[in-house]
C-alpha atoms as a PDB file:
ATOM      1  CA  UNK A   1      -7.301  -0.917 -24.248  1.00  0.00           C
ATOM      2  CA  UNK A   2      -5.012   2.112 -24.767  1.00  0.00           C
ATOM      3  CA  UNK A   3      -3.508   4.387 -21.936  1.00  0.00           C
ATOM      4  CA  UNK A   4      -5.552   7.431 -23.078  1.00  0.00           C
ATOM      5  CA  UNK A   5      -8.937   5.610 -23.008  1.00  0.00           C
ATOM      6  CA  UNK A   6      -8.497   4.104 -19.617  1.00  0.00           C
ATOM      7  CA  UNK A   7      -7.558   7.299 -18.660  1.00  0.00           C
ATOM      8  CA  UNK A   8     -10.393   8.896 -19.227  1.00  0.00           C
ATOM      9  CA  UNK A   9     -12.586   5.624 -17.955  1.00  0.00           C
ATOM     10  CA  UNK A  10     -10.955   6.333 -14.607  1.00  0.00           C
ATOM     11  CA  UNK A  11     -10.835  10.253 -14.271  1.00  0.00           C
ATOM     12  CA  UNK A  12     -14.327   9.740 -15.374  1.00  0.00           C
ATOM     13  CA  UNK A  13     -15.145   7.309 -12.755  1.00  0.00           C
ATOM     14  CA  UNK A  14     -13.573   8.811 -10.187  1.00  0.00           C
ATOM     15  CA  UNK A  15     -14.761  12.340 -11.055  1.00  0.00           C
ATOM     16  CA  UNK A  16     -18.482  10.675 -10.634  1.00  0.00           C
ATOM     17  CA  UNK A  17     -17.651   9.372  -7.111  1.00  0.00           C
ATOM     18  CA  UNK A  18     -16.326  13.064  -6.425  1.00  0.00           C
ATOM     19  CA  UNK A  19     -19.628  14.518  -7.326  1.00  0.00           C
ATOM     20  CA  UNK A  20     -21.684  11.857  -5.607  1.00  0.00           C
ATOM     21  CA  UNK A  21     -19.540  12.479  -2.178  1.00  0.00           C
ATOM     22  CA  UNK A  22     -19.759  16.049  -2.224  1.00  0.00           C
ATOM     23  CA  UNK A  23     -23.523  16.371  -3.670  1.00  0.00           C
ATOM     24  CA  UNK A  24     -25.629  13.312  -3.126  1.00  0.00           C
ATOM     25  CA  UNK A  25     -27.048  13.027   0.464  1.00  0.00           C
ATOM     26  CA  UNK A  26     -25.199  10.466   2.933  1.00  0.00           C
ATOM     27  CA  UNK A  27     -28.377   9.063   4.340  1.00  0.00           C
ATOM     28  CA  UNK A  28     -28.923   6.780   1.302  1.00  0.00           C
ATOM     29  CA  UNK A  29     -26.251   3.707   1.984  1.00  0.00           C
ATOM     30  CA  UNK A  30     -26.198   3.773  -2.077  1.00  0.00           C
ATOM     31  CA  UNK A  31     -24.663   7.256  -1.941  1.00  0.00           C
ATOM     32  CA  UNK A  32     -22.361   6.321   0.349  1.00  0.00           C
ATOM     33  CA  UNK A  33     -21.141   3.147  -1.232  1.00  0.00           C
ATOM     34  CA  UNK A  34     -20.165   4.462  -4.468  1.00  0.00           C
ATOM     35  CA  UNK A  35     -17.866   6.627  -3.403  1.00  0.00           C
ATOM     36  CA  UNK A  36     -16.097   4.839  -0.687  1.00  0.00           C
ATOM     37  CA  UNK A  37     -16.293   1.698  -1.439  1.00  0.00           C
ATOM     38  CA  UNK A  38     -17.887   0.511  -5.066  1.00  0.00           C
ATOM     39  CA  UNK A  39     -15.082   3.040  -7.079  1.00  0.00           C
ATOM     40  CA  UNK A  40     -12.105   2.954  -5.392  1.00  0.00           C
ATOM     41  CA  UNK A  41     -12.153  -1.015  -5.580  1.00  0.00           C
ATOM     42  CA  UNK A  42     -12.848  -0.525  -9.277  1.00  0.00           C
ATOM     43  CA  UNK A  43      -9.755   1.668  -9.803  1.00  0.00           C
ATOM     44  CA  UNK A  44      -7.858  -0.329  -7.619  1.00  0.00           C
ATOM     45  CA  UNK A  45      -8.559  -3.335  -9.539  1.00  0.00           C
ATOM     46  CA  UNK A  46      -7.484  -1.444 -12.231  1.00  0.00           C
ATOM     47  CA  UNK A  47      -4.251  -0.208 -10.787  1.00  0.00           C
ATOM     48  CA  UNK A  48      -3.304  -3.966  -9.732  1.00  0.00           C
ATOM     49  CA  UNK A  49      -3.930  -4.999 -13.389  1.00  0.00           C
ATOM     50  CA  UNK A  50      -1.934  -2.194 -14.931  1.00  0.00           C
ATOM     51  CA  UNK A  51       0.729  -2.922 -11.989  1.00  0.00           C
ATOM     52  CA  UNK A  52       0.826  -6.566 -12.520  1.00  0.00           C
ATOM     53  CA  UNK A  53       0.940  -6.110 -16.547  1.00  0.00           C
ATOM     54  CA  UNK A  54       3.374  -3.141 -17.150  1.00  0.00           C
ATOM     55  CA  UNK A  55       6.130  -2.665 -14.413  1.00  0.00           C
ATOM     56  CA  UNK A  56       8.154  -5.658 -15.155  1.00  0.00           C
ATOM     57  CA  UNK A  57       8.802  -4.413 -18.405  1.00  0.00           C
ATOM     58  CA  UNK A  58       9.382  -1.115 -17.547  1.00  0.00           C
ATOM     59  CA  UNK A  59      12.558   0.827 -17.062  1.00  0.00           C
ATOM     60  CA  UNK A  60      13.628   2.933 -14.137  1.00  0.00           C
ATOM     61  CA  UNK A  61      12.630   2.128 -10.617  1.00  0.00           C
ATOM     62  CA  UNK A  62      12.308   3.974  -6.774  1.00  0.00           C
ATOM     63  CA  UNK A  63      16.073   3.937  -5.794  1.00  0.00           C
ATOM     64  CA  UNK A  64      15.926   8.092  -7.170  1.00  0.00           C
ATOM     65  CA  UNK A  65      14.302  10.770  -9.081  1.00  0.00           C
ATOM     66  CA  UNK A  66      15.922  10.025 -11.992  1.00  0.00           C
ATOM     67  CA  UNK A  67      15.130   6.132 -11.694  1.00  0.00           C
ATOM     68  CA  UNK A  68      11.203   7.321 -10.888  1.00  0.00           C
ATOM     69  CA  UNK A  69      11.401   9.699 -13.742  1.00  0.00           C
ATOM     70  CA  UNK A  70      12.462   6.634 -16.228  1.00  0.00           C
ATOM     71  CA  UNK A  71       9.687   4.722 -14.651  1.00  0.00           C
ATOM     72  CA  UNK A  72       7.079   6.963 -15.535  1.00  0.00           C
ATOM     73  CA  UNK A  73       8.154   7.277 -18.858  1.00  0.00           C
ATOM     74  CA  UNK A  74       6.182   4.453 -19.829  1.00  0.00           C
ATOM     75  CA  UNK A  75       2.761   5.495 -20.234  1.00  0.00           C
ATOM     76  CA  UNK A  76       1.664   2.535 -18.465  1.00  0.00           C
ATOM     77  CA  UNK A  77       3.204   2.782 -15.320  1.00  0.00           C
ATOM     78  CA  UNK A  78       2.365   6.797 -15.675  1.00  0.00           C
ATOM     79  CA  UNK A  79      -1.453   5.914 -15.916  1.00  0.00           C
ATOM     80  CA  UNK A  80      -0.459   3.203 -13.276  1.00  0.00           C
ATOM     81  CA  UNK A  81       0.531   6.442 -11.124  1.00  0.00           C
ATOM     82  CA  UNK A  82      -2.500   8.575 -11.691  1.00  0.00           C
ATOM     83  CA  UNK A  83      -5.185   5.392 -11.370  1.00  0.00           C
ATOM     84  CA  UNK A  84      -3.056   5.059  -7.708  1.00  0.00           C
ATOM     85  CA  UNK A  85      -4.189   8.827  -7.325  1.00  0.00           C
ATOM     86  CA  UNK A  86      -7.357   8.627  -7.966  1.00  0.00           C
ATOM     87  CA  UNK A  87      -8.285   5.605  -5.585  1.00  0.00           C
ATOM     88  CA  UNK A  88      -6.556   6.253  -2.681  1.00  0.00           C
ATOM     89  CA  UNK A  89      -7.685  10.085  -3.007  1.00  0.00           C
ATOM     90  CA  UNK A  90     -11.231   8.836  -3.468  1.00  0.00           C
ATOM     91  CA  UNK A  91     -10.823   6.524  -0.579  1.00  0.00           C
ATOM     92  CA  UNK A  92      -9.668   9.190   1.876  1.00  0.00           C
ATOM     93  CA  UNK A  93     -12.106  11.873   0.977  1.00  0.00           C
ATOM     94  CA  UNK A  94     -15.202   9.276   1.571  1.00  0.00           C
ATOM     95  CA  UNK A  95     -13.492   8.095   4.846  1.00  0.00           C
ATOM     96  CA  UNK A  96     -12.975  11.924   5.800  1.00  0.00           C
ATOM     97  CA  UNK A  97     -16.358  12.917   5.184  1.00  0.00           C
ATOM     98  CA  UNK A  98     -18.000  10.487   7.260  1.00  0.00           C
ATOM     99  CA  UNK A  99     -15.513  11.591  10.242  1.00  0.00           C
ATOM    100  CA  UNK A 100     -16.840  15.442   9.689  1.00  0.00           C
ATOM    101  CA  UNK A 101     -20.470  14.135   9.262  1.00  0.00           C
ATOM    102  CA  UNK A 102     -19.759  12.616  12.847  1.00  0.00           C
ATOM    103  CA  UNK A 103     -17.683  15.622  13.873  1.00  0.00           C
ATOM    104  CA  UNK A 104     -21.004  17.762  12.680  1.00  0.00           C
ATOM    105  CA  UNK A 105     -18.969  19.495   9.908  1.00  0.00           C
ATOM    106  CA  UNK A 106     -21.446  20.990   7.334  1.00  0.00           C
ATOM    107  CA  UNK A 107     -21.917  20.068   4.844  1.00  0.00           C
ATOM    108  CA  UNK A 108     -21.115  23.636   3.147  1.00  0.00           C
ATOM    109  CA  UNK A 109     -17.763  23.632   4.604  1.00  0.00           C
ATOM    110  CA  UNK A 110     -16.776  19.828   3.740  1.00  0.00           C
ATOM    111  CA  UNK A 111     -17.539  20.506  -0.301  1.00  0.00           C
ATOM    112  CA  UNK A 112     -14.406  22.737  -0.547  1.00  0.00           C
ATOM    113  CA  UNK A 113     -12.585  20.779   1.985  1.00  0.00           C
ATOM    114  CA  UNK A 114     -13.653  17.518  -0.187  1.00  0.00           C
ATOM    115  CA  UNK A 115     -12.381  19.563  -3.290  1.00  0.00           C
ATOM    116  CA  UNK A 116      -8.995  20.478  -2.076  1.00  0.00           C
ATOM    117  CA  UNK A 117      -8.371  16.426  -1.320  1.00  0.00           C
ATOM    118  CA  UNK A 118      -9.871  15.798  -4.814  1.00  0.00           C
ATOM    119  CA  UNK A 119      -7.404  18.434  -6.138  1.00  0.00           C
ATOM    120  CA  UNK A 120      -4.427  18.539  -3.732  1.00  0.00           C
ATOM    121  CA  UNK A 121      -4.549  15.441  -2.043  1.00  0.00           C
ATOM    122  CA  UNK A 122      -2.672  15.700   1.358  1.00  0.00           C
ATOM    123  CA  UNK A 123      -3.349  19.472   1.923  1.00  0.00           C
ATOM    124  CA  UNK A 124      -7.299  19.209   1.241  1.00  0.00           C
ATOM    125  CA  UNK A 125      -6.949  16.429   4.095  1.00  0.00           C
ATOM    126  CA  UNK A 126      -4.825  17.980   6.554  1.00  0.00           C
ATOM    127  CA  UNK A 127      -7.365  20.698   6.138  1.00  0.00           C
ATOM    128  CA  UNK A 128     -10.242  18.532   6.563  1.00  0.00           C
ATOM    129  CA  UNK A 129      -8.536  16.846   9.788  1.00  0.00           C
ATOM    130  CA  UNK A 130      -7.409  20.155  11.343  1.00  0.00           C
ATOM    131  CA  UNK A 131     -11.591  21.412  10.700  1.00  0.00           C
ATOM    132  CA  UNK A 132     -12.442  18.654  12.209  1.00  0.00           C
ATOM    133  CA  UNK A 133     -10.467  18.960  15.114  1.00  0.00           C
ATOM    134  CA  UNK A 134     -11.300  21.808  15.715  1.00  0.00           C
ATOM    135  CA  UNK A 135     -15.238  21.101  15.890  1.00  0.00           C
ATOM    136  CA  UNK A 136     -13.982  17.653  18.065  1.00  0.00           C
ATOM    137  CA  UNK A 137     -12.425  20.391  20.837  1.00  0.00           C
ATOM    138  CA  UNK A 138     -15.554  21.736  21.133  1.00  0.00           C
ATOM    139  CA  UNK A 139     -17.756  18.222  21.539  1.00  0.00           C
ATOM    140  CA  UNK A 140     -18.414  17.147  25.200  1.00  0.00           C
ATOM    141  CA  UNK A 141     -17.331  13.932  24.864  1.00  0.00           C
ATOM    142  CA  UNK A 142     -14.198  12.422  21.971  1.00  0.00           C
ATOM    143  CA  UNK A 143     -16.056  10.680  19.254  1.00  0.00           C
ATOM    144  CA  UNK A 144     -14.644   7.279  18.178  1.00  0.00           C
ATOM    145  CA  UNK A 145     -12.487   6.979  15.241  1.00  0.00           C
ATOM    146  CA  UNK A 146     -14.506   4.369  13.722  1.00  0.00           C
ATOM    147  CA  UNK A 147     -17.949   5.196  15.445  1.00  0.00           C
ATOM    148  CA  UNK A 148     -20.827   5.021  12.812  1.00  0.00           C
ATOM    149  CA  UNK A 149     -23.300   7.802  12.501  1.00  0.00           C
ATOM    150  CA  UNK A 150     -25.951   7.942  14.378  1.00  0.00           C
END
């Protein structure tokens, strides 16, 4: 299949588990499992295909910005780059929303919070963690990192 089509395949993919982690309820294991689990193994799958099938034959490497920047010349290893995006962005919004569900984060306040990770990766979740903390200063007792909701 060409770059552009499985580019849209996985923006569209992931932009469903975006909307399902930000809108559906969390009560519903289904909801839940999309997002953080279901999608992000699909797009990783993908990624290890693409991975596996264009970077040998690809040009450029990690050693600098120009080696990176002949790497991701190939379209390939460029959709490579963005499927890598998408999953592990997925993956760490779903596992930050279920620590502000524990942390008793609205839900109100985690859709832009959600968004900025969707959107800006790092920031949104630096956001996220430092909301979170905040709420977790307040709580009587630490909550586990792990802990499942009650």
């Amino acid at each position: 299949m060409d770059p552009d089509r499985l580019f849209s395949l996985a923006s569209g993919a992931a932009a469903l588990g975006w909307a399902l982690l930000i809108l559906a309820p969390r009560r519903w294991p289904p909801f839940v499992a999309i997002p953080a689990l279901a999608l992000p193994a699909a797009l990783s799958a993908l990624y290890s295909v693409l991975v596996l099938t264009s970077f040998s034959g690809a040009s450029g490497s990690f050693g600098s910005i120009a080696e990176v920047r002949a790497l991701f010349a190939d379209d390939r290893v460029l959709l490579a780059g963005w499927v890598h995006y998408l999953a592990f962005d997925l993956m760490v919004g779903a596992l930050l929303a279920g620590r502000m569900d524990r942390a008793g984060v609205g839900r109100l306040v985690q859709a832009p919070l959600l968004a900025l990770v969707f959107l800006f990766g790092p920031l949104g979740a630096l956001l996220a963690l430092l909301t979170e903390g905040a709420l977790r200063l307040r709580a009587p007792a630490p909550l586990p990192l792990l802990a499942r909701p009650a």
